[in-house]
N, C-alpha and C. Protein backbone atom coordinates (compact mmCIF):
# COMPACT_ATOMS: atom_id res chain seq x y z
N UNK A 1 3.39 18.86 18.43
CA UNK A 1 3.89 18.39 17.16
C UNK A 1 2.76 17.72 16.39
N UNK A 2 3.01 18.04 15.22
CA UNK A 2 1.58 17.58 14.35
C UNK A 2 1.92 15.98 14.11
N UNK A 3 0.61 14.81 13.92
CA UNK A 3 1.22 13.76 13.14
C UNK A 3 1.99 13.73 11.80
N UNK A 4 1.92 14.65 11.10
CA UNK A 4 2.51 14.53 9.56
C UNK A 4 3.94 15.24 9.41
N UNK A 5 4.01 15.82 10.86
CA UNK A 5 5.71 15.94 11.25
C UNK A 5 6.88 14.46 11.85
N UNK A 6 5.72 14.19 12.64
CA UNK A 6 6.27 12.62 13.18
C UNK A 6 5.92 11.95 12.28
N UNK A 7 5.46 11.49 11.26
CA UNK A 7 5.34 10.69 10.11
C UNK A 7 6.10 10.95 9.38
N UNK A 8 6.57 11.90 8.90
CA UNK A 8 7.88 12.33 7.92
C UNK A 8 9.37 12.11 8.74
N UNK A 9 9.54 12.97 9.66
CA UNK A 9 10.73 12.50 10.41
C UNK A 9 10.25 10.75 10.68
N UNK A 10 9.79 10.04 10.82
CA UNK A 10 10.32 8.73 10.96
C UNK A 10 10.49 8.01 10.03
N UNK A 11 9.87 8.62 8.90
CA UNK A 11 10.26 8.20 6.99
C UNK A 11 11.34 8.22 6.83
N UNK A 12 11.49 9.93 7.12
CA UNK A 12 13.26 10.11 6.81
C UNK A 12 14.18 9.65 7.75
N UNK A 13 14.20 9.41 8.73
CA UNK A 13 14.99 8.43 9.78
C UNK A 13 15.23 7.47 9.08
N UNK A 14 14.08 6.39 8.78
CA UNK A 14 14.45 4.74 8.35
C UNK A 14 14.61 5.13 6.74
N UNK A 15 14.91 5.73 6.13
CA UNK A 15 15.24 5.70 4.83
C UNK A 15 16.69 6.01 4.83
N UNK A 16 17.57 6.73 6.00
CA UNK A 16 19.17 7.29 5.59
C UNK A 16 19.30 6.32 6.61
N UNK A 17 18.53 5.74 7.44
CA UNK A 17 19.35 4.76 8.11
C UNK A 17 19.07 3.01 7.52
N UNK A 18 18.48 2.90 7.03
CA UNK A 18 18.44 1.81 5.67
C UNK A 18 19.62 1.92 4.90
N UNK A 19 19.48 3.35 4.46
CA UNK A 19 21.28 3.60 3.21
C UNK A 19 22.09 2.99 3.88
N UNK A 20 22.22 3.81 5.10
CA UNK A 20 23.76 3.38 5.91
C UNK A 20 23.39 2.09 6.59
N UNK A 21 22.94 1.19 6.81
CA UNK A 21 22.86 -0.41 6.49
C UNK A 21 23.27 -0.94 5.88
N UNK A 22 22.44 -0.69 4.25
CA UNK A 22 22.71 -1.31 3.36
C UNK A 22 24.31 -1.03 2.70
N UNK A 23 24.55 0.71 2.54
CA UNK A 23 26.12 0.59 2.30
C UNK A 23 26.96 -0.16 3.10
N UNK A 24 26.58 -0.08 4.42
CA UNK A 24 27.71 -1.25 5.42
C UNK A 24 27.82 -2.68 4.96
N UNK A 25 26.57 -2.98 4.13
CA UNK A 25 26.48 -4.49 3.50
C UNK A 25 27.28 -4.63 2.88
N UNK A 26 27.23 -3.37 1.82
CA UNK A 26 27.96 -3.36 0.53
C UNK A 26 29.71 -3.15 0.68
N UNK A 27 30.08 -2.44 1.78
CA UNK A 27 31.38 -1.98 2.19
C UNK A 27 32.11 -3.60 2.82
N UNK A 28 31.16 -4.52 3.74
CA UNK A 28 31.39 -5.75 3.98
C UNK A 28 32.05 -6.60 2.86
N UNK A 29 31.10 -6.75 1.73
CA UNK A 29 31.24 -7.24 0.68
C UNK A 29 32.18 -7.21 0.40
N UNK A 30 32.69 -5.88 -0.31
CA UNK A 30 33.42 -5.04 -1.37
C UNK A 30 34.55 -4.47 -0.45
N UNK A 31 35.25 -4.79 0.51
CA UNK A 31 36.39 -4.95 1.67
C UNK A 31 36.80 -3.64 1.63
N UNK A 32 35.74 -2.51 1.68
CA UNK A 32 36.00 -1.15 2.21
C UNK A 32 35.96 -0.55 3.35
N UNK A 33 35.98 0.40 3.41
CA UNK A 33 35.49 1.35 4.55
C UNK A 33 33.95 0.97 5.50
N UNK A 34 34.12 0.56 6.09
CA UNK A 34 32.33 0.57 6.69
C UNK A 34 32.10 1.20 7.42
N UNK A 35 30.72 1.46 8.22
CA UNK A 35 30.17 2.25 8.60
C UNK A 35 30.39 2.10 10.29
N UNK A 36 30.33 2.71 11.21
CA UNK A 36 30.51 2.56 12.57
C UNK A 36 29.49 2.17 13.28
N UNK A 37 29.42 0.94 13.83
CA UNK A 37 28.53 0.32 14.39
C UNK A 37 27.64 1.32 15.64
N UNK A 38 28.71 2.58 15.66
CA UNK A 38 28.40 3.43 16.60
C UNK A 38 27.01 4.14 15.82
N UNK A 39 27.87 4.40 15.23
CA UNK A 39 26.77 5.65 13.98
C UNK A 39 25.19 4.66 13.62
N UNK A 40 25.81 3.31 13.32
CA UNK A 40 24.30 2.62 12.81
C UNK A 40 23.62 2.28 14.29
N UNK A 41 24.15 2.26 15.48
CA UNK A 41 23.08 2.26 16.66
C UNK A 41 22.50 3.65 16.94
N UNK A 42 23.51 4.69 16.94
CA UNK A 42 22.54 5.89 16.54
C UNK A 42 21.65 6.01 15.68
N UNK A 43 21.28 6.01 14.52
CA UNK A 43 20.28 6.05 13.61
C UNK A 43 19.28 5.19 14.40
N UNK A 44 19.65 3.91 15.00
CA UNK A 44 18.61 2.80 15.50
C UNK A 44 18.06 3.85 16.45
N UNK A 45 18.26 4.39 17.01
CA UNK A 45 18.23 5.08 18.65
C UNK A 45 16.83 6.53 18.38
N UNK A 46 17.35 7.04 17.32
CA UNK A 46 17.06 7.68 16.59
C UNK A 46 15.80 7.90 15.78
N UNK A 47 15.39 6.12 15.94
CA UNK A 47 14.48 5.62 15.17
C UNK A 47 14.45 5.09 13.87
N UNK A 48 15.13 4.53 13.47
CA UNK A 48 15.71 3.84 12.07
C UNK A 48 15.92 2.42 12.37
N UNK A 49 15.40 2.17 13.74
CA UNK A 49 15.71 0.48 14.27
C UNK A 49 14.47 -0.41 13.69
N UNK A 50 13.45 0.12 12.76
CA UNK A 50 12.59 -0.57 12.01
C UNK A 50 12.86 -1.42 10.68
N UNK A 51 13.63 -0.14 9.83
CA UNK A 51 14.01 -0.89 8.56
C UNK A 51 15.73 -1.79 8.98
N UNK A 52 16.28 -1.29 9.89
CA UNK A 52 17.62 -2.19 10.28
C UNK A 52 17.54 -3.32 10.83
N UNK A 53 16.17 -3.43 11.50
CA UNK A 53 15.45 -4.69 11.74
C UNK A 53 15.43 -5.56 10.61
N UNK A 54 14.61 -5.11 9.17
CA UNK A 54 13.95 -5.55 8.46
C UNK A 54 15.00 -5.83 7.86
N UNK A 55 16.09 -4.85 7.68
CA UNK A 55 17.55 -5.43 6.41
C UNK A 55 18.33 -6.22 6.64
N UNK A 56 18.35 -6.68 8.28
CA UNK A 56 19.28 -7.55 9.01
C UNK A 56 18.79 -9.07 8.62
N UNK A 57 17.44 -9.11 8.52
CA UNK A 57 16.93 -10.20 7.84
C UNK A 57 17.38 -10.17 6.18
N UNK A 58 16.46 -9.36 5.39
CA UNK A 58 16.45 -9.31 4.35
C UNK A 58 18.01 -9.58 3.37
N UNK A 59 18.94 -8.80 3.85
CA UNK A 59 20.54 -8.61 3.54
C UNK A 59 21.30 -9.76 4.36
N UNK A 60 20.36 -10.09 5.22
CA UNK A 60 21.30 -11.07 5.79
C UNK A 60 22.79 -10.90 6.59
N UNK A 61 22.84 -8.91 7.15
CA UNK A 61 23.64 -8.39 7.59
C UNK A 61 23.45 -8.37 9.23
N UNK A 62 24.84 -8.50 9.94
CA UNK A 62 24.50 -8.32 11.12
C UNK A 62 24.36 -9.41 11.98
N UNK A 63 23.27 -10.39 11.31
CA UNK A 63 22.90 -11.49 12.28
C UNK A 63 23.62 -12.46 13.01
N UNK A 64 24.93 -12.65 12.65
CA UNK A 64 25.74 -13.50 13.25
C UNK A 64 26.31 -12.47 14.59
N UNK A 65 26.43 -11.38 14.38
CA UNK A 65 27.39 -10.62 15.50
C UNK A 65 26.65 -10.13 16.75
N UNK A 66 26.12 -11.19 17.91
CA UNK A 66 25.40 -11.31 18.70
C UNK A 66 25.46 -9.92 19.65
N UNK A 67 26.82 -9.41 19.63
CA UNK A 67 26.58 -7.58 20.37
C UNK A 67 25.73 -6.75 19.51
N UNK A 68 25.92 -6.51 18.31
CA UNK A 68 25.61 -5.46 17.59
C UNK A 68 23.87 -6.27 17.70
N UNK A 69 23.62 -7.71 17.31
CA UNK A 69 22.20 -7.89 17.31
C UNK A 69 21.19 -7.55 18.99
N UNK A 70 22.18 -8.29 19.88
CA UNK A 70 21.20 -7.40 21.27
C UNK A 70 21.01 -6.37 21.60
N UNK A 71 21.89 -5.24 20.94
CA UNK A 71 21.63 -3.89 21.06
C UNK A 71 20.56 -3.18 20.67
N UNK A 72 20.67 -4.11 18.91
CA UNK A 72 19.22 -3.27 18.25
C UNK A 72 17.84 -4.09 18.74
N UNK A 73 17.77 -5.43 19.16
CA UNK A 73 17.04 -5.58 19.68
C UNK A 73 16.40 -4.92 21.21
N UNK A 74 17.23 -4.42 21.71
CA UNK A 74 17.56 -3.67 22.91
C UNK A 74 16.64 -2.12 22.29
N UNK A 75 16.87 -1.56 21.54
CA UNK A 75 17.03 -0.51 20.96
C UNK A 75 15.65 -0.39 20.74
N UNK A 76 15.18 -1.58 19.76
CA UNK A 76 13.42 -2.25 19.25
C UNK A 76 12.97 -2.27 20.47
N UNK A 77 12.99 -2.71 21.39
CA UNK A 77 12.17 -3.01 22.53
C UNK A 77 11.44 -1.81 23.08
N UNK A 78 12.76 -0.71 23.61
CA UNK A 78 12.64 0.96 24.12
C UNK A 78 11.49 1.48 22.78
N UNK A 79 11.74 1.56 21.70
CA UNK A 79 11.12 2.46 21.13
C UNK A 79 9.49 1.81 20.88
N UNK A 80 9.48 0.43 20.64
CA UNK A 80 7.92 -0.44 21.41
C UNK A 80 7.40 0.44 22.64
N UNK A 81 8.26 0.29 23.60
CA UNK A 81 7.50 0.55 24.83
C UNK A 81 7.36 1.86 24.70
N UNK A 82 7.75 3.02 24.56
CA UNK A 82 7.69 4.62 24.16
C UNK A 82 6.54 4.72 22.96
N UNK A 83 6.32 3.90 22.18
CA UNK A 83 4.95 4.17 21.35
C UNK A 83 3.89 3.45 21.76
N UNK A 84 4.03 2.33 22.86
CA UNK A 84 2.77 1.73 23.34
C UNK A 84 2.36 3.14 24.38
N UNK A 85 3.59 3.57 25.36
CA UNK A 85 3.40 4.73 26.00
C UNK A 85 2.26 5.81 25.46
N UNK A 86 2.83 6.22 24.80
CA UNK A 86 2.41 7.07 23.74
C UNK A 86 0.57 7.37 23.50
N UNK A 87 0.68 5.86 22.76
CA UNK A 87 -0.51 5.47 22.92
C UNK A 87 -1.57 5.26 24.34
């Protein structure tokens, strides 16, 4: 696999899994439909656990709900150790 294949797929990973973050913010808010905590640990899993990192701060989403936060931290850790691997 070339780098500018794995550089794009992990663009496009954390960019639809940012959306579906941030709409879960917005669905929180706005007392709709939200997104499945299932579906947003997939995307994490997936590799989208960078910017869901970054929005959990930023949005201020997430951080109180100590399962959903050890998971993706859980989630951050694996994909650390698989690119230190890597390397």
């Amino acid at each position: 696999m070339s780098n500018s294949f794995i550089l794009i797929y992990f663009l496009l990973i954390n960019v639809i899994s940012g959306i579906l973050f941030a709409y879960d913010k917005y669905a929180a808010v706005a007392s709709i439909r939200r997104v499945r905590e299932r579906t947003l640990h997939l995307f994490e899993l997936l590799g989208g656990v960078f910017v869901n990192l970054f929005f959990m701060f930023i949005l201020r989403h997430k951080i109180r709900k100590s399962s959903y936060y050890k998971w993706t931290w859980l989630i951050f850790t694996a994909w650390l150790f698989i690119i230190l691997m890597i390397n």
